[in-house]
C-alpha atoms as a PDB file:
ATOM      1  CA  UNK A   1      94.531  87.236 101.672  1.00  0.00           C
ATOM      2  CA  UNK A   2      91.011  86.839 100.861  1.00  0.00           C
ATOM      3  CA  UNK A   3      89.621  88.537  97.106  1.00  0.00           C
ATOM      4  CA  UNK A   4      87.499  90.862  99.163  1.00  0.00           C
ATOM      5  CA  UNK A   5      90.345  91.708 101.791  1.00  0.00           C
ATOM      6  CA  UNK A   6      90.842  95.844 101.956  1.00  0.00           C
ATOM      7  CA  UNK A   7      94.714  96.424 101.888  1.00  0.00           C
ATOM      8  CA  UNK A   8      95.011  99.860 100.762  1.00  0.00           C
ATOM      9  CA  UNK A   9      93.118 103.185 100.863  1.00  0.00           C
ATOM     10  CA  UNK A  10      92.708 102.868  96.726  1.00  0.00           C
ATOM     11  CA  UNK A  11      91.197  99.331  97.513  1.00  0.00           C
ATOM     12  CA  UNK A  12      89.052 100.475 100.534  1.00  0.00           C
ATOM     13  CA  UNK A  13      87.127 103.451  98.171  1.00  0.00           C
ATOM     14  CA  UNK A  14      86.921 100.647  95.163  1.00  0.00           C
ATOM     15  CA  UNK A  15      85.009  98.787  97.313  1.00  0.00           C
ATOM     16  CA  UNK A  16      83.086 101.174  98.419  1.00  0.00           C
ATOM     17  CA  UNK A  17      82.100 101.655  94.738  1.00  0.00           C
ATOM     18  CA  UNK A  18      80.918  98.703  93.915  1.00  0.00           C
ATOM     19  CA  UNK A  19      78.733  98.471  97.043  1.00  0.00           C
ATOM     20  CA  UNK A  20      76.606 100.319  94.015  1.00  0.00           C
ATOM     21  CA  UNK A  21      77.452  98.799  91.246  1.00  0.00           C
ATOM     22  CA  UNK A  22      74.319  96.292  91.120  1.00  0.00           C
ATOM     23  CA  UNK A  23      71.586  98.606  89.964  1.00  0.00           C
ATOM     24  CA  UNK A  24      69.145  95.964  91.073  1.00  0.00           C
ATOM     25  CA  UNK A  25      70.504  96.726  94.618  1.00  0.00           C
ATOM     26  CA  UNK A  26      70.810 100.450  94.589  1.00  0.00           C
ATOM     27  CA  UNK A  27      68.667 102.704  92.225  1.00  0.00           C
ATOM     28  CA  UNK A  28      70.594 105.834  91.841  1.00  0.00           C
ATOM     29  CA  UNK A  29      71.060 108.438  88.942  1.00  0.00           C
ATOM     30  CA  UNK A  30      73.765 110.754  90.050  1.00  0.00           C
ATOM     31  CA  UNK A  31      77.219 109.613  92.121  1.00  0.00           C
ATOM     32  CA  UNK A  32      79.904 111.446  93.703  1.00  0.00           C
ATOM     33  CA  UNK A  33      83.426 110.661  95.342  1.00  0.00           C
ATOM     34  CA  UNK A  34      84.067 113.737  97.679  1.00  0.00           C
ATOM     35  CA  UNK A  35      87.704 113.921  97.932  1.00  0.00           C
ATOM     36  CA  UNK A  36      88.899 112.135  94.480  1.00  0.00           C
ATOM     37  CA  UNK A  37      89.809 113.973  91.962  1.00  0.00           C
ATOM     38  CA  UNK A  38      90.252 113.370  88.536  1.00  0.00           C
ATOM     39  CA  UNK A  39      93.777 115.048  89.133  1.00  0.00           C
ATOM     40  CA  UNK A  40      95.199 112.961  91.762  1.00  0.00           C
ATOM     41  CA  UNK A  41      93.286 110.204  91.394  1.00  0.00           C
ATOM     42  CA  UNK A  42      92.902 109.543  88.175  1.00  0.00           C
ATOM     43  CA  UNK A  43      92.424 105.610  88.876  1.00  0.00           C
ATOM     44  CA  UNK A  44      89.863 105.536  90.991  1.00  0.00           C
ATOM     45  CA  UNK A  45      87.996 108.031  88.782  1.00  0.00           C
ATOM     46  CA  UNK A  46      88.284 105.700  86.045  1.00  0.00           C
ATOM     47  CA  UNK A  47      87.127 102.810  88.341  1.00  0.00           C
ATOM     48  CA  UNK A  48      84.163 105.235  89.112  1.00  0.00           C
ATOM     49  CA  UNK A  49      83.793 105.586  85.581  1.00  0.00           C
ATOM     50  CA  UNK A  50      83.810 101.964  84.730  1.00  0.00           C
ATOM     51  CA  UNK A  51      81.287 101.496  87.858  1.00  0.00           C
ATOM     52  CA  UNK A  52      78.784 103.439  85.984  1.00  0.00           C
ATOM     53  CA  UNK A  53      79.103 102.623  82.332  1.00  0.00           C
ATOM     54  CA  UNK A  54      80.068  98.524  82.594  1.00  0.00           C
ATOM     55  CA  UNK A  55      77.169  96.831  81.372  1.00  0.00           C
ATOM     56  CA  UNK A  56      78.034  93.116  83.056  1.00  0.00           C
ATOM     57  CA  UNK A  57      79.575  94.247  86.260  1.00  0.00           C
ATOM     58  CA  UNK A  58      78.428  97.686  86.996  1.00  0.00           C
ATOM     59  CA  UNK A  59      75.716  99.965  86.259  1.00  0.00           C
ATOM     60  CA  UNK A  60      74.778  99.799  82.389  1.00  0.00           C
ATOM     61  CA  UNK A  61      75.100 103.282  81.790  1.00  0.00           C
ATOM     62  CA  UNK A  62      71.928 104.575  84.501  1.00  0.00           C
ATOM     63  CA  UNK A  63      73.870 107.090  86.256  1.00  0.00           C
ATOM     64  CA  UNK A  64      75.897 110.753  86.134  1.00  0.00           C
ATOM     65  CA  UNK A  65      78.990 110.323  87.601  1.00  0.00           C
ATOM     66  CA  UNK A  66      80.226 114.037  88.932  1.00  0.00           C
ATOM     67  CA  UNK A  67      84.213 113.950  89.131  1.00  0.00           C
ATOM     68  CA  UNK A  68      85.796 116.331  91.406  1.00  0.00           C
ATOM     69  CA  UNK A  69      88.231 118.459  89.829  1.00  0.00           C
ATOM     70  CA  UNK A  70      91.907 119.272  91.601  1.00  0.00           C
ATOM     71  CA  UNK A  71      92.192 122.631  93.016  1.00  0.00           C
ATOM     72  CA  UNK A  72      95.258 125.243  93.203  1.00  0.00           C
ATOM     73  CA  UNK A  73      95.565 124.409  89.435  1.00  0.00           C
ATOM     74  CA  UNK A  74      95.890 127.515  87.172  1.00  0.00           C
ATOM     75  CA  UNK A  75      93.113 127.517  84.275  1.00  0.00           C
ATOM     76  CA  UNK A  76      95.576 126.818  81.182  1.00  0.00           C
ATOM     77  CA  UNK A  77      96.920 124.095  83.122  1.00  0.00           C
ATOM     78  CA  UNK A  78      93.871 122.002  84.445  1.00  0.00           C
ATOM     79  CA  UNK A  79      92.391 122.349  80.834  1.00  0.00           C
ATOM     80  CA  UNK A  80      95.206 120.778  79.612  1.00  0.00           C
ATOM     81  CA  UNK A  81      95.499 118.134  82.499  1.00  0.00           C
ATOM     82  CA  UNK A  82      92.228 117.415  81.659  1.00  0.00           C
ATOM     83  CA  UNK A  83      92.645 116.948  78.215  1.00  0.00           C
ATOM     84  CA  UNK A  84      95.873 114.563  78.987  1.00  0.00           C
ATOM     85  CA  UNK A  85      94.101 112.529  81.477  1.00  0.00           C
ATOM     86  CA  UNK A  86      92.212 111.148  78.757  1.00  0.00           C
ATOM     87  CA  UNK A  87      88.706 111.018  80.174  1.00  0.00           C
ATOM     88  CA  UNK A  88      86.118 110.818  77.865  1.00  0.00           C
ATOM     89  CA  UNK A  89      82.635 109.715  78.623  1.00  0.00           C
ATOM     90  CA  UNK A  90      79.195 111.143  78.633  1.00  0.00           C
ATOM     91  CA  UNK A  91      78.449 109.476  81.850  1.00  0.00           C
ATOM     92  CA  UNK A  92      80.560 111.869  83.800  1.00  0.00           C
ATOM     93  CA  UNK A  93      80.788 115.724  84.077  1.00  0.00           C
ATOM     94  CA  UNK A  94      83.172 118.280  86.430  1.00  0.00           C
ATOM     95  CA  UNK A  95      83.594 122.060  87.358  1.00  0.00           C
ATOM     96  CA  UNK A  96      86.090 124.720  88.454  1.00  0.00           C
ATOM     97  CA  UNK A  97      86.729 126.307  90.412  1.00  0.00           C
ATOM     98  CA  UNK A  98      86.468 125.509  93.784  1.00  0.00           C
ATOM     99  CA  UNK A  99      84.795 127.674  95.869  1.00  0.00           C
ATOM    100  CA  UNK A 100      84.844 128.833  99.419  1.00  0.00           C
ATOM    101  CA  UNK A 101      82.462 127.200 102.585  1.00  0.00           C
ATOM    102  CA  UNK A 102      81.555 128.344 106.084  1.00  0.00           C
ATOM    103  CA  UNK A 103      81.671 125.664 108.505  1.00  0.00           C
ATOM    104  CA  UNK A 104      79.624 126.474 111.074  1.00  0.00           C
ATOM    105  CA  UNK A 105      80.251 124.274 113.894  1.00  0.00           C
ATOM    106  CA  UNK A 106      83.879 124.258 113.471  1.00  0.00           C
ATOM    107  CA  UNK A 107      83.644 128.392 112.447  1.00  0.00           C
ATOM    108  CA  UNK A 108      86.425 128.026 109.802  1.00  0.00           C
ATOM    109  CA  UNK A 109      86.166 128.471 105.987  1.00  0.00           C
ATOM    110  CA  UNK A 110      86.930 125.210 104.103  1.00  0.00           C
ATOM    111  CA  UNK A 111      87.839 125.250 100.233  1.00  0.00           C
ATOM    112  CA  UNK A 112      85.824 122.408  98.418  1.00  0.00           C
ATOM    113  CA  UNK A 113      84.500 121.519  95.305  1.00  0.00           C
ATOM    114  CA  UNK A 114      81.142 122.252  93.653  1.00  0.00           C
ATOM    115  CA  UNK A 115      79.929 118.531  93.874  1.00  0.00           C
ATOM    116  CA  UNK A 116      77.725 118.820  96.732  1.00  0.00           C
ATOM    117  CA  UNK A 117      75.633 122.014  95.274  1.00  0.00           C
ATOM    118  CA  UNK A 118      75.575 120.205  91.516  1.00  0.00           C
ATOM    119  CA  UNK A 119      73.862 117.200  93.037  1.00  0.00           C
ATOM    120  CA  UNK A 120      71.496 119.141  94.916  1.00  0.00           C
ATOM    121  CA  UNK A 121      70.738 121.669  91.935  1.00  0.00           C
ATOM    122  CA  UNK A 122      70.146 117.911  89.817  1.00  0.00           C
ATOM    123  CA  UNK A 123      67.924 116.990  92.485  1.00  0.00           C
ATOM    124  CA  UNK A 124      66.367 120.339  92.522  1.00  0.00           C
ATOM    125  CA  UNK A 125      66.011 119.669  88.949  1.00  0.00           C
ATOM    126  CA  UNK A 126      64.443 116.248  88.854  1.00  0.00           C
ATOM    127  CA  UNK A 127      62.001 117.927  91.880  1.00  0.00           C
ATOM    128  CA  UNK A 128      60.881 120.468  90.176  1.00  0.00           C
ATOM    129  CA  UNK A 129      60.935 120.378  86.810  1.00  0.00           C
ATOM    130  CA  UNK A 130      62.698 117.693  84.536  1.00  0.00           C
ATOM    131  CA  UNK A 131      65.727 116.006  84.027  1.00  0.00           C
ATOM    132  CA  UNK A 132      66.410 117.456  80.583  1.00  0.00           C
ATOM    133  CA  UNK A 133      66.619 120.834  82.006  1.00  0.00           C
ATOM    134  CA  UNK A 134      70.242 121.876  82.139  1.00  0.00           C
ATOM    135  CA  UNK A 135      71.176 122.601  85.862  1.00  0.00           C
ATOM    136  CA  UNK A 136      73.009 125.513  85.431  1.00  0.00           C
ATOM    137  CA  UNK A 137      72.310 129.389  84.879  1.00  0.00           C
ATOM    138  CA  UNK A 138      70.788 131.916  87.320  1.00  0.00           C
ATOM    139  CA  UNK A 139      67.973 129.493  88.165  1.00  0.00           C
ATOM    140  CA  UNK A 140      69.420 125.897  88.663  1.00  0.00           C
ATOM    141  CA  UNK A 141      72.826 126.841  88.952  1.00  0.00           C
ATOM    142  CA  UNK A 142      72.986 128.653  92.313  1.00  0.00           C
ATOM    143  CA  UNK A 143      75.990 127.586  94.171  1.00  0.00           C
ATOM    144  CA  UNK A 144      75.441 128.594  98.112  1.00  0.00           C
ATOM    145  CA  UNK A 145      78.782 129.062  99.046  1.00  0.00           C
ATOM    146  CA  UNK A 146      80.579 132.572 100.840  1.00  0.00           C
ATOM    147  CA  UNK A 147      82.686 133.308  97.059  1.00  0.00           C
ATOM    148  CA  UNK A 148      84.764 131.255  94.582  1.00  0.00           C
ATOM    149  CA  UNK A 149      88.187 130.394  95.012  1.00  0.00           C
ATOM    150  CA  UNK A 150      89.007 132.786  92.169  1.00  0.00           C
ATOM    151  CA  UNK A 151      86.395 134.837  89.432  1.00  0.00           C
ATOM    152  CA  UNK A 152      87.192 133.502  86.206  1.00  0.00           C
ATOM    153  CA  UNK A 153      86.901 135.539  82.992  1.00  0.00           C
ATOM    154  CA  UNK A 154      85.350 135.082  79.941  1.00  0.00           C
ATOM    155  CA  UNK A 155      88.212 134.066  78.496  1.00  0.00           C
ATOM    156  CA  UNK A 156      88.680 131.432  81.419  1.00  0.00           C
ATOM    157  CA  UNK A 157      85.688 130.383  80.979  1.00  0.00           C
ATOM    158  CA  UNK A 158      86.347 129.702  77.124  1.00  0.00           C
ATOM    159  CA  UNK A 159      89.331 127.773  78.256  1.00  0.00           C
ATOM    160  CA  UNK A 160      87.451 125.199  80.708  1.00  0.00           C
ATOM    161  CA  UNK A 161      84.600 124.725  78.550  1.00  0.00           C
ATOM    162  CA  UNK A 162      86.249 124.492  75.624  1.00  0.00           C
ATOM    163  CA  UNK A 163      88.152 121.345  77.740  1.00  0.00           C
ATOM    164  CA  UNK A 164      84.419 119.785  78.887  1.00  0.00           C
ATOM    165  CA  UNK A 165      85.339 121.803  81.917  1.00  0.00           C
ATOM    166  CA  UNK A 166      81.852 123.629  83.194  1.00  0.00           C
ATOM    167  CA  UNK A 167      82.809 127.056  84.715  1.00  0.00           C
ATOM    168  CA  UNK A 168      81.635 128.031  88.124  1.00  0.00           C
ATOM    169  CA  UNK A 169      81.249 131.727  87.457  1.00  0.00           C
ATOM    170  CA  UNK A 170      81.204 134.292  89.786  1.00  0.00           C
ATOM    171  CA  UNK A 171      78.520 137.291  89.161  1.00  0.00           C
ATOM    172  CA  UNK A 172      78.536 140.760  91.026  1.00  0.00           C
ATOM    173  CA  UNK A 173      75.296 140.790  91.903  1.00  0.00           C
ATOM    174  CA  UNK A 174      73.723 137.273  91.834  1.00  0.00           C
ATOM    175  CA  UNK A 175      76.957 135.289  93.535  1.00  0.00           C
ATOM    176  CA  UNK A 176      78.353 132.059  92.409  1.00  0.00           C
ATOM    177  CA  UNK A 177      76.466 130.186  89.222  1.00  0.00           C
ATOM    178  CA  UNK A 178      77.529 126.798  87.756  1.00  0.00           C
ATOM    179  CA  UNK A 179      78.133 128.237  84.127  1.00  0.00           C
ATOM    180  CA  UNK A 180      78.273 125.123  81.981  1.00  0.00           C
ATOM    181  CA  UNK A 181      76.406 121.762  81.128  1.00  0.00           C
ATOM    182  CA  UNK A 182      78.792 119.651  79.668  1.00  0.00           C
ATOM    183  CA  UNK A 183      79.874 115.928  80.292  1.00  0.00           C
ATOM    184  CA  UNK A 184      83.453 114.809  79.569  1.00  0.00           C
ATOM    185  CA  UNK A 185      82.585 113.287  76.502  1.00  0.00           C
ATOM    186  CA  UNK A 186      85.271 114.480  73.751  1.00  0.00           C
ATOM    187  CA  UNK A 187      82.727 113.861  70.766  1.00  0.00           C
ATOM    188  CA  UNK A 188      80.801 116.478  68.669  1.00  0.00           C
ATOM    189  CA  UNK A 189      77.498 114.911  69.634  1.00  0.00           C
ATOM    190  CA  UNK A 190      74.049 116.049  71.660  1.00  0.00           C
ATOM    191  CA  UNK A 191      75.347 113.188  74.575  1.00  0.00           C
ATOM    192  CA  UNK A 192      78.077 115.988  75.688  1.00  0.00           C
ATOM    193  CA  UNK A 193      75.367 117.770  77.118  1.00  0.00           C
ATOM    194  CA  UNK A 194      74.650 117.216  80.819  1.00  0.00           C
ATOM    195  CA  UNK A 195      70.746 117.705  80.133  1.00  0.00           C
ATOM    196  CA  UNK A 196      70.896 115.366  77.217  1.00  0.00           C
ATOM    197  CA  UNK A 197      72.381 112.736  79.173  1.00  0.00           C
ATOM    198  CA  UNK A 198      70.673 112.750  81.666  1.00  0.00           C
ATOM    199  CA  UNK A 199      67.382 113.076  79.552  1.00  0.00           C
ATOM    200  CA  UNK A 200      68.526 108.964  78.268  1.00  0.00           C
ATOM    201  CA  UNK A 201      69.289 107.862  81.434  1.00  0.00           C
ATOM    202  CA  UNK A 202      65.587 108.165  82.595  1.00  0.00           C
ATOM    203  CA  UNK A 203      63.989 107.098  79.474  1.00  0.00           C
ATOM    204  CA  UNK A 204      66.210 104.210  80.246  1.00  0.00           C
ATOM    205  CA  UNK A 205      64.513 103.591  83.482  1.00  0.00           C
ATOM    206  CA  UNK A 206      61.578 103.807  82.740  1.00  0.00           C
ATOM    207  CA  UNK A 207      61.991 101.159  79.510  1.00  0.00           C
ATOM    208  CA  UNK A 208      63.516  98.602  81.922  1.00  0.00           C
END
């Protein structure tokens, strides 16, 4: 078979990565995989991850990669998944829990992650104020969604973050927040903040 031949579903989503893995093709600052998780798929994430951060054959480092977590995974246990998994970059960033949609057209409720609402609060972000702002809180953070899959606590949420896992917290009276701006980088260092980050990937672009 051909080099470029598609012989699996693994190989048919790698090549669909590095359709954007020329940044001279594609200018993008955020990418998503809906429906790989770092859980299940922990090789493709890491192809994702190399996408993004290889200098020669991928990105150079000009994007925020936002990695789907696995769901149905009790708090102690995805921290520590996490932490086994051995992800650790500054270029990527996830969240739990999942939370809970209302497909209209089909009228069913669908259980999916945050990803969709984190790149449109980034967006939001970029739109309105700047990328250094952390998207997350009451006022960047808004997740529109009918509830989470589960509140967390505080001490849940100490567990995830804790793991560069940012909480998606539930709140009585303003709904669903993304509670956390951490990327999975596993070093004590301002580049394990989403806002920071982000922050040196557009001085970046704008140097080039």
């Amino acid at each position: 078979l051909p080099s470029t031949a598609v012989t699996s579903d693994y190989y048919a989503y790698l090549a669909g990565y590095r359709v954007f893995a020329n940044p001279q093709d594609v200018d993008i600052n955020l990418f998503a995989t809906p429906g790989i998780n770092w859980g299940d798929n922990l090789l493709l994430t890491e192809e994702a991850i190399s996408v993004i951060e290889d200098k020669e054959d991928g990105r150079g480092g000009d994007a925020l990669y936002i990695m789907d977590a696995p769901n149905n995974v009790d708090v102690n246990e995805l921290s520590e998944k996490f932490e086994e998994c051995g992800i650790n970059s500054s270029h990527a960033c996830t969240y739990a829990p999942w939370v809970m949609y209302y497909d209209a057209s089909n009228k069913k409720y669908l259980s999916l992650p945050v990803t969709k609402d984190v790149v449109r609060n980034m967006a939001a972000t970029d739109n309105n104020s700047y990328p250094w702002f952390a998207p997350a809180g009451m006022e960047r953070g808004t997740v529109n969604c009918v509830k989470a899959d589960f509140k967390t606590t505080l001490a849940d949420e100490d567990t995830l973050y804790e793991s560069r896992i940012n909480p998606v917290k539930t709140f009585a009276q303003d709904g669903v927040k993304i509670w956390g701006n951490k990327t999975a980088y596993n070093v004590e260092s301002p580049l394990n903040r989403i806002n920071v980050r982000r922050l040196m990937i557009r001085v970046q672009k704008l140097v080039k």
